[in-house]
PDB file of N, CA and C in Angstrom:
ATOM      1  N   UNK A   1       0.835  -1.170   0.000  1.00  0.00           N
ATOM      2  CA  UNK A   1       0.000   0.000   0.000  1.00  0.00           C
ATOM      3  C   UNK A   1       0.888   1.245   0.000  1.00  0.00           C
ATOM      4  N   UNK A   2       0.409   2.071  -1.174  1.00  0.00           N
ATOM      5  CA  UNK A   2       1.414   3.186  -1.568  1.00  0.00           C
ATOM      6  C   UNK A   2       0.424   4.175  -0.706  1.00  0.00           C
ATOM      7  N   UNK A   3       1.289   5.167   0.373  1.00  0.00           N
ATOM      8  CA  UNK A   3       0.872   6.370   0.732  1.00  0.00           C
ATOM      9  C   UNK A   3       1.977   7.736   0.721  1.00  0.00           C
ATOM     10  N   UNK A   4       0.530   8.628   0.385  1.00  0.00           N
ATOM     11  CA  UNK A   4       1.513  10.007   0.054  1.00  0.00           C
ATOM     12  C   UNK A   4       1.871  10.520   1.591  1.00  0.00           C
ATOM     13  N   UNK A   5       3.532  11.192   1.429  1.00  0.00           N
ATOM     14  CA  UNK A   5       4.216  11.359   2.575  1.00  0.00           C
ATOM     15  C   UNK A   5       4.730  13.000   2.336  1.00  0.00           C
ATOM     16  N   UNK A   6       4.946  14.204   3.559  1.00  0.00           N
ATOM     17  CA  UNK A   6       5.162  15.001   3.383  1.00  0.00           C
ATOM     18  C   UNK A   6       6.950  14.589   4.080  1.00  0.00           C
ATOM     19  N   UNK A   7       7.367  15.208   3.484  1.00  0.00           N
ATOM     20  CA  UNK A   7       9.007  14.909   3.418  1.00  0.00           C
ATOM     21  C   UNK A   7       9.851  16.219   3.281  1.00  0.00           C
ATOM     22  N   UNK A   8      10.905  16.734   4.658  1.00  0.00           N
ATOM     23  CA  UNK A   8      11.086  17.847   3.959  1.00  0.00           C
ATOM     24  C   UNK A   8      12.461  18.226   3.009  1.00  0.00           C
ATOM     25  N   UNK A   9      12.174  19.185   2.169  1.00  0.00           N
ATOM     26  CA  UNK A   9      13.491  19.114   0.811  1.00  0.00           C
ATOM     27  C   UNK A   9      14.321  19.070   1.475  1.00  0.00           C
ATOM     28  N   UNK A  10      14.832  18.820   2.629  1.00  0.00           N
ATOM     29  CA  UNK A  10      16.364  18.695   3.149  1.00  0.00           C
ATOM     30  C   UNK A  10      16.460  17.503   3.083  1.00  0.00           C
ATOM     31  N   UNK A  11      15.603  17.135   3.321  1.00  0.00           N
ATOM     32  CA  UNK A  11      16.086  15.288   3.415  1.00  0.00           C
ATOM     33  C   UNK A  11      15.731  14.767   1.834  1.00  0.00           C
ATOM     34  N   UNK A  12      14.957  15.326   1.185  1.00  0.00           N
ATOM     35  CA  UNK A  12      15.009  15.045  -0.122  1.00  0.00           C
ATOM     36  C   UNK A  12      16.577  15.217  -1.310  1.00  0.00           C
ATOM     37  N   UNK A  13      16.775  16.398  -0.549  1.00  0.00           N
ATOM     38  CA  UNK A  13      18.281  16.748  -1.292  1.00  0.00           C
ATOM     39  C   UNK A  13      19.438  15.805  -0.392  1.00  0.00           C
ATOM     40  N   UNK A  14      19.523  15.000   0.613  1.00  0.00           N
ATOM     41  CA  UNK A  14      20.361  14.927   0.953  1.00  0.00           C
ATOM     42  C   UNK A  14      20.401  13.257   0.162  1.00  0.00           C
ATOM     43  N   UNK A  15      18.966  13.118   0.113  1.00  0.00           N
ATOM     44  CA  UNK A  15      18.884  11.591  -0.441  1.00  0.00           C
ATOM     45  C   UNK A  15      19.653  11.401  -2.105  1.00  0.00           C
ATOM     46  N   UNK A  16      19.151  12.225  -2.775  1.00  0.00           N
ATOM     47  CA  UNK A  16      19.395  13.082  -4.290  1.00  0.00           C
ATOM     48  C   UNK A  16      20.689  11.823  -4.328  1.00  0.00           C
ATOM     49  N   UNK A  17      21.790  11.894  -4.005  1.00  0.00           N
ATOM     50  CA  UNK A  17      23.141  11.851  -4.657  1.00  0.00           C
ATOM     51  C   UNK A  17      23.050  10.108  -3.813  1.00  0.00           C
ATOM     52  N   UNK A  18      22.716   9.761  -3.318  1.00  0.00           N
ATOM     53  CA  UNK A  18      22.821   8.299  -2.553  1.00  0.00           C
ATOM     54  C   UNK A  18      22.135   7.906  -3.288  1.00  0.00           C
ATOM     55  N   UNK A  19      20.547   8.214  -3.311  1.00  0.00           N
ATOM     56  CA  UNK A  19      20.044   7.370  -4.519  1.00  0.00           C
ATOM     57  C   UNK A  19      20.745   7.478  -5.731  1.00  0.00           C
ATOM     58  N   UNK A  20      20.992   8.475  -6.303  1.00  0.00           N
ATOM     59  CA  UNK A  20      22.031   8.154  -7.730  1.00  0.00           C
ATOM     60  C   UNK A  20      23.600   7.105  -7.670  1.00  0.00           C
ATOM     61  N   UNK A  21      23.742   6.946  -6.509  1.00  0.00           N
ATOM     62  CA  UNK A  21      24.832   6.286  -6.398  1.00  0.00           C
ATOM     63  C   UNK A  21      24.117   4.490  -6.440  1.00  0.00           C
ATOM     64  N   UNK A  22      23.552   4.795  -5.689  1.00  0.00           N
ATOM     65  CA  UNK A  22      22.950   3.077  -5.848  1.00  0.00           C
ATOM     66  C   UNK A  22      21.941   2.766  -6.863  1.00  0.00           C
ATOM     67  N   UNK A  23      22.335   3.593  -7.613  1.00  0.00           N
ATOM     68  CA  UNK A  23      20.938   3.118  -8.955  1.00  0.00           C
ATOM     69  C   UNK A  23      19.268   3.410  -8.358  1.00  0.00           C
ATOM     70  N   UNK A  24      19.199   4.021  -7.434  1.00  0.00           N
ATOM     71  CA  UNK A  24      17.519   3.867  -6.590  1.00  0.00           C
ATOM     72  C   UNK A  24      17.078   5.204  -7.041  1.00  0.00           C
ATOM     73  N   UNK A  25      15.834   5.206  -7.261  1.00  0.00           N
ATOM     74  CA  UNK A  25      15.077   6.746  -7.190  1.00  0.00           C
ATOM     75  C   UNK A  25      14.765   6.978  -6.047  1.00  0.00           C
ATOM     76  N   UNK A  26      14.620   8.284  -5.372  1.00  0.00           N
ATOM     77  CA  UNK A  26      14.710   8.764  -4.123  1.00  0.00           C
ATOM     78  C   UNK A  26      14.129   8.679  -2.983  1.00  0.00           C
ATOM     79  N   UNK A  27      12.511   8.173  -3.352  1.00  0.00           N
ATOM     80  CA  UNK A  27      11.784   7.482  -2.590  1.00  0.00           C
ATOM     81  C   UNK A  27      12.550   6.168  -2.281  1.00  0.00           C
ATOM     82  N   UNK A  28      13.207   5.072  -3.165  1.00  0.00           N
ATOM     83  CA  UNK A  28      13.502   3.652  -2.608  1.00  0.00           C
ATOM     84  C   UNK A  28      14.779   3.811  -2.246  1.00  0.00           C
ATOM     85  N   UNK A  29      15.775   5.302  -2.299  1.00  0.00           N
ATOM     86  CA  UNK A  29      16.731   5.484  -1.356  1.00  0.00           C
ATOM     87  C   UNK A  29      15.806   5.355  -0.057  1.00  0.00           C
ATOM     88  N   UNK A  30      15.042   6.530   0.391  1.00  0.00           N
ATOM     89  CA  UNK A  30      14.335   6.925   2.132  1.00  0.00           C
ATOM     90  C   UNK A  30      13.822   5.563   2.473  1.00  0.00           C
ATOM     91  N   UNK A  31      13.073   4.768   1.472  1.00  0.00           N
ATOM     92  CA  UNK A  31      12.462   3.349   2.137  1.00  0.00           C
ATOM     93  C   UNK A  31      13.984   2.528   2.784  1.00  0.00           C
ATOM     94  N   UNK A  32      14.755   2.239   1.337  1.00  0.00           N
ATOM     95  CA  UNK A  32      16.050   2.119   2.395  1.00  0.00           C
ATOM     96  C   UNK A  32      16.647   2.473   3.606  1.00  0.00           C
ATOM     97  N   UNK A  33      16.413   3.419   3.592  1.00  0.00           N
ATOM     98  CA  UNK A  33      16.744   4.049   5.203  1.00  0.00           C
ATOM     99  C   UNK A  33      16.100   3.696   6.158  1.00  0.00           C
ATOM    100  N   UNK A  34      14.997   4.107   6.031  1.00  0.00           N
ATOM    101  CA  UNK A  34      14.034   3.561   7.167  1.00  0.00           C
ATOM    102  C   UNK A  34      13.955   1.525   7.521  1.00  0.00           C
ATOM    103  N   UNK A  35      14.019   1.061   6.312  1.00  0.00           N
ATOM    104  CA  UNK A  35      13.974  -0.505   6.436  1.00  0.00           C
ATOM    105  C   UNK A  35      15.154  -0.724   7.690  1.00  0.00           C
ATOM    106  N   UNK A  36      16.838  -0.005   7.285  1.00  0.00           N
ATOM    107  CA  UNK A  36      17.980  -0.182   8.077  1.00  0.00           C
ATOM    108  C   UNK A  36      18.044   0.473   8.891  1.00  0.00           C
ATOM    109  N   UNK A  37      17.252   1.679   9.376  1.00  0.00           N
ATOM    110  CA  UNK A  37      17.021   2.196  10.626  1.00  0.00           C
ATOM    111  C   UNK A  37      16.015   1.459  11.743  1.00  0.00           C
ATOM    112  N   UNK A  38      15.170   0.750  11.059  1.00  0.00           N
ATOM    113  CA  UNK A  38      14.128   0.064  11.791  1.00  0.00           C
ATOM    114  C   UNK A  38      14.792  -1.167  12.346  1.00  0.00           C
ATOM    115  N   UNK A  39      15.580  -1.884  11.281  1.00  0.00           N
ATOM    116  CA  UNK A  39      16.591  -2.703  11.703  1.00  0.00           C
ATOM    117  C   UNK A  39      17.524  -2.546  12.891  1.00  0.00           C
ATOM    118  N   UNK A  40      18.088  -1.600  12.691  1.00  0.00           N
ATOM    119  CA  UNK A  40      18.910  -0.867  13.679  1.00  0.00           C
ATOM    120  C   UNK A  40      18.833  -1.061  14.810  1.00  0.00           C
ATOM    121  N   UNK A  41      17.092   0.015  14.818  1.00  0.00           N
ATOM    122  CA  UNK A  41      16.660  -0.015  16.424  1.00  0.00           C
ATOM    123  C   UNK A  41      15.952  -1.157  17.075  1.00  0.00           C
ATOM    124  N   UNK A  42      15.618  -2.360  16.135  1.00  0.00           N
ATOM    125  CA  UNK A  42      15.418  -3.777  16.607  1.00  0.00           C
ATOM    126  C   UNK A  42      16.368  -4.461  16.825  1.00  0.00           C
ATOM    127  N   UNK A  43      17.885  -4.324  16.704  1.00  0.00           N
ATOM    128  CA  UNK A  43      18.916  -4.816  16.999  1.00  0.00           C
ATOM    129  C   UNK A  43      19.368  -4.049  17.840  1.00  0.00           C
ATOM    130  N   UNK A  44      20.000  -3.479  18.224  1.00  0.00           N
ATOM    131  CA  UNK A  44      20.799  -2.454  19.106  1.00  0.00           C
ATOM    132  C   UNK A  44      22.380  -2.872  19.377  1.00  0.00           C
ATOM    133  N   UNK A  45      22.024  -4.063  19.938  1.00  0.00           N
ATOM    134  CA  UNK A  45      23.232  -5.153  19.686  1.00  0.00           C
ATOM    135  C   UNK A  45      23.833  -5.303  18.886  1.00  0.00           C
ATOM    136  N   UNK A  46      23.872  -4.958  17.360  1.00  0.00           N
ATOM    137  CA  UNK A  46      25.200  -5.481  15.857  1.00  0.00           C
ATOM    138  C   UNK A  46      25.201  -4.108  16.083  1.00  0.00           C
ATOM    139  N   UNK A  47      26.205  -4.253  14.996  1.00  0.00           N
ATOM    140  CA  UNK A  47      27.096  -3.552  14.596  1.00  0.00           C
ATOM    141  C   UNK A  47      26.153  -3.133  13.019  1.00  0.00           C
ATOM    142  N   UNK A  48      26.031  -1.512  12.659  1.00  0.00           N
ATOM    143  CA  UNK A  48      25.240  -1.097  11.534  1.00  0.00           C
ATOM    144  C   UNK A  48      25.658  -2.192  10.456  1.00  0.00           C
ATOM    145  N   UNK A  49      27.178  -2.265  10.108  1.00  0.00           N
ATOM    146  CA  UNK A  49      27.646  -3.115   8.963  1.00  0.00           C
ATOM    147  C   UNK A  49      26.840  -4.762   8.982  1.00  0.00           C
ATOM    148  N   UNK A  50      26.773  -5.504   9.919  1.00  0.00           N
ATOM    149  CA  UNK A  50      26.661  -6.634  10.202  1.00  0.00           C
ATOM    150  C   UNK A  50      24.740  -6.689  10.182  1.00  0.00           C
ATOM    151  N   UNK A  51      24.349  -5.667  10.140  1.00  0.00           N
ATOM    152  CA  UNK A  51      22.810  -5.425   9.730  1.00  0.00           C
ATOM    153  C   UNK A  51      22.975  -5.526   7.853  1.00  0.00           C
ATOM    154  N   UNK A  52      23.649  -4.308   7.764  1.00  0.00           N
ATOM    155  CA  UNK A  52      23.509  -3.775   6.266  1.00  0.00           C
ATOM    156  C   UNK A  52      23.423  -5.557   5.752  1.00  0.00           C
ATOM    157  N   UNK A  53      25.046  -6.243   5.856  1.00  0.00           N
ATOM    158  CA  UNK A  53      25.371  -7.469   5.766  1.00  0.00           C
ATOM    159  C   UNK A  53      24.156  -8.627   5.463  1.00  0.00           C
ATOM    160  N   UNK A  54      23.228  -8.761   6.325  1.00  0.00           N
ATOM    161  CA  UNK A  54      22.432  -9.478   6.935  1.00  0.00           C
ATOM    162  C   UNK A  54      21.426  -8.899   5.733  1.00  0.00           C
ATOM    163  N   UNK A  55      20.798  -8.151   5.482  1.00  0.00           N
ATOM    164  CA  UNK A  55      19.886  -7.339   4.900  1.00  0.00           C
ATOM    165  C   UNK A  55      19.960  -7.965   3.242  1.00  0.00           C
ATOM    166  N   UNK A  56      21.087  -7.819   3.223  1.00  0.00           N
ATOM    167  CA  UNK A  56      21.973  -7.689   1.546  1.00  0.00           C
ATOM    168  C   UNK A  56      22.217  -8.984   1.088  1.00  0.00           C
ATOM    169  N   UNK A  57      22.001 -10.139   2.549  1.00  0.00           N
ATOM    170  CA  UNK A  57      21.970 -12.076   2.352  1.00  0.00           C
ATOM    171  C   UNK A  57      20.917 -12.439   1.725  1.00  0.00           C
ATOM    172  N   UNK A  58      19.519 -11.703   2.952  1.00  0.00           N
ATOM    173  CA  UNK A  58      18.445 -12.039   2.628  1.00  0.00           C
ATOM    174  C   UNK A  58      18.341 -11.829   1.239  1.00  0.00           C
ATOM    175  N   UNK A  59      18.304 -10.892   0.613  1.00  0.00           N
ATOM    176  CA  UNK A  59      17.900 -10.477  -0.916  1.00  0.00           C
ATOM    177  C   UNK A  59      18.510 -10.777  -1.920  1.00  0.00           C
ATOM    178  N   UNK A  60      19.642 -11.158  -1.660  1.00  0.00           N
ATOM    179  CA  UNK A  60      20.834 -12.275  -2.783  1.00  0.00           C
ATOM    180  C   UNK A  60      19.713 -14.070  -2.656  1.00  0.00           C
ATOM    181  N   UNK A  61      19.687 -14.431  -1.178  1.00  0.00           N
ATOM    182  CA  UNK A  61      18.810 -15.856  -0.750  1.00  0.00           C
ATOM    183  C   UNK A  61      17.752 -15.800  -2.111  1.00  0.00           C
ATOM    184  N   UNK A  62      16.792 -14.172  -1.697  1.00  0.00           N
ATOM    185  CA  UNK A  62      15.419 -14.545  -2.407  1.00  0.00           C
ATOM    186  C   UNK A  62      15.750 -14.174  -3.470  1.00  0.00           C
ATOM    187  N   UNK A  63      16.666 -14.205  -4.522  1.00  0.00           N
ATOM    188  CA  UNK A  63      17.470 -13.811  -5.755  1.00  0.00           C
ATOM    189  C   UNK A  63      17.998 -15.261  -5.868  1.00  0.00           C
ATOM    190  N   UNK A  64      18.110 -16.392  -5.168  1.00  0.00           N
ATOM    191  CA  UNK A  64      18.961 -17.710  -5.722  1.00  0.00           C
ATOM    192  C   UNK A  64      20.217 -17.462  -5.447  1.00  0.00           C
ATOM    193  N   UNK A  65      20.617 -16.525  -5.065  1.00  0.00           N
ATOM    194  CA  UNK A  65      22.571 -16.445  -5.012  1.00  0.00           C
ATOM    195  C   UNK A  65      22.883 -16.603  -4.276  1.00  0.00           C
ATOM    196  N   UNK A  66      22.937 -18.160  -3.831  1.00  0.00           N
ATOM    197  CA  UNK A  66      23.288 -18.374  -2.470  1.00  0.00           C
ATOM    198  C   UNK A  66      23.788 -19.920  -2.926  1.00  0.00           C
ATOM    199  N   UNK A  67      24.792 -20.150  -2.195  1.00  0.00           N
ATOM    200  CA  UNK A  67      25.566 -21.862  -2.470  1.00  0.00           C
ATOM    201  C   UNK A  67      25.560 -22.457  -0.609  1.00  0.00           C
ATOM    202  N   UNK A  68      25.544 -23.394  -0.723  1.00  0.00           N
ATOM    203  CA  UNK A  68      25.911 -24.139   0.626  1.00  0.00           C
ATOM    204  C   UNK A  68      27.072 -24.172   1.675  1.00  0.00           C
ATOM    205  N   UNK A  69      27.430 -23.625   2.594  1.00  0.00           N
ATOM    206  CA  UNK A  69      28.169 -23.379   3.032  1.00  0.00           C
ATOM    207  C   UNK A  69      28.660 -24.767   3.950  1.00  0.00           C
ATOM    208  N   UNK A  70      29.861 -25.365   3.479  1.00  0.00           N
ATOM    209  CA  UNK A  70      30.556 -26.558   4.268  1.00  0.00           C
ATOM    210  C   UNK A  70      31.352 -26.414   5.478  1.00  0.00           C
ATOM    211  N   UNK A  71      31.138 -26.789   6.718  1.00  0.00           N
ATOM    212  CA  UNK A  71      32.018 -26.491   7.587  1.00  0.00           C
ATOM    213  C   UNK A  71      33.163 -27.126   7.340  1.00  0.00           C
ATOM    214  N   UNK A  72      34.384 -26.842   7.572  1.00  0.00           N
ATOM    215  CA  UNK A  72      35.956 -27.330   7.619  1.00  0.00           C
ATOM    216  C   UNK A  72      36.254 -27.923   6.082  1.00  0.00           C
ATOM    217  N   UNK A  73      35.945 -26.997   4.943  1.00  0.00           N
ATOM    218  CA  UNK A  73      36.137 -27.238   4.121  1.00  0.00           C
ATOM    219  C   UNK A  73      37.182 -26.656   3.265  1.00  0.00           C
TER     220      UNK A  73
END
């Protein structure tokens, strides 16, 4: 469910150049944010990287890019 959001141009401009860096338009930069901020504050415990990490498994998993990992191999 798509809803309209008032957002202010500061945070719109600051998004501007992050979304162009990751290929995202500027709205699915801020959803990004918020997904790994929400993350964040449900973890408290990791470390931001070891979220991002975790985040970036799942969506490779539901993408197939994932092989079996062997212990002592």
């Amino acid at each position: 469910m798509a809803i309209a959001l008032k957002l202010s141009d500061e945070l719109i401009e600051i998004a501007k150049p992050h979304a162009a860096a990751k290929h995202r338009s500027v709205p699915k930069q801020i959803e990004h944010w918020a997904r790994l901020g929400k993350a964040v504050e449900d973890n408290p415990e990791l470390p931001v990287q070891f979220i991002k990490d975790t985040l970036l498994a799942v969506e490779e998993a539901k993408a197939g890019q994932f092989s079996e990992y062997h212990f002592g191999a």
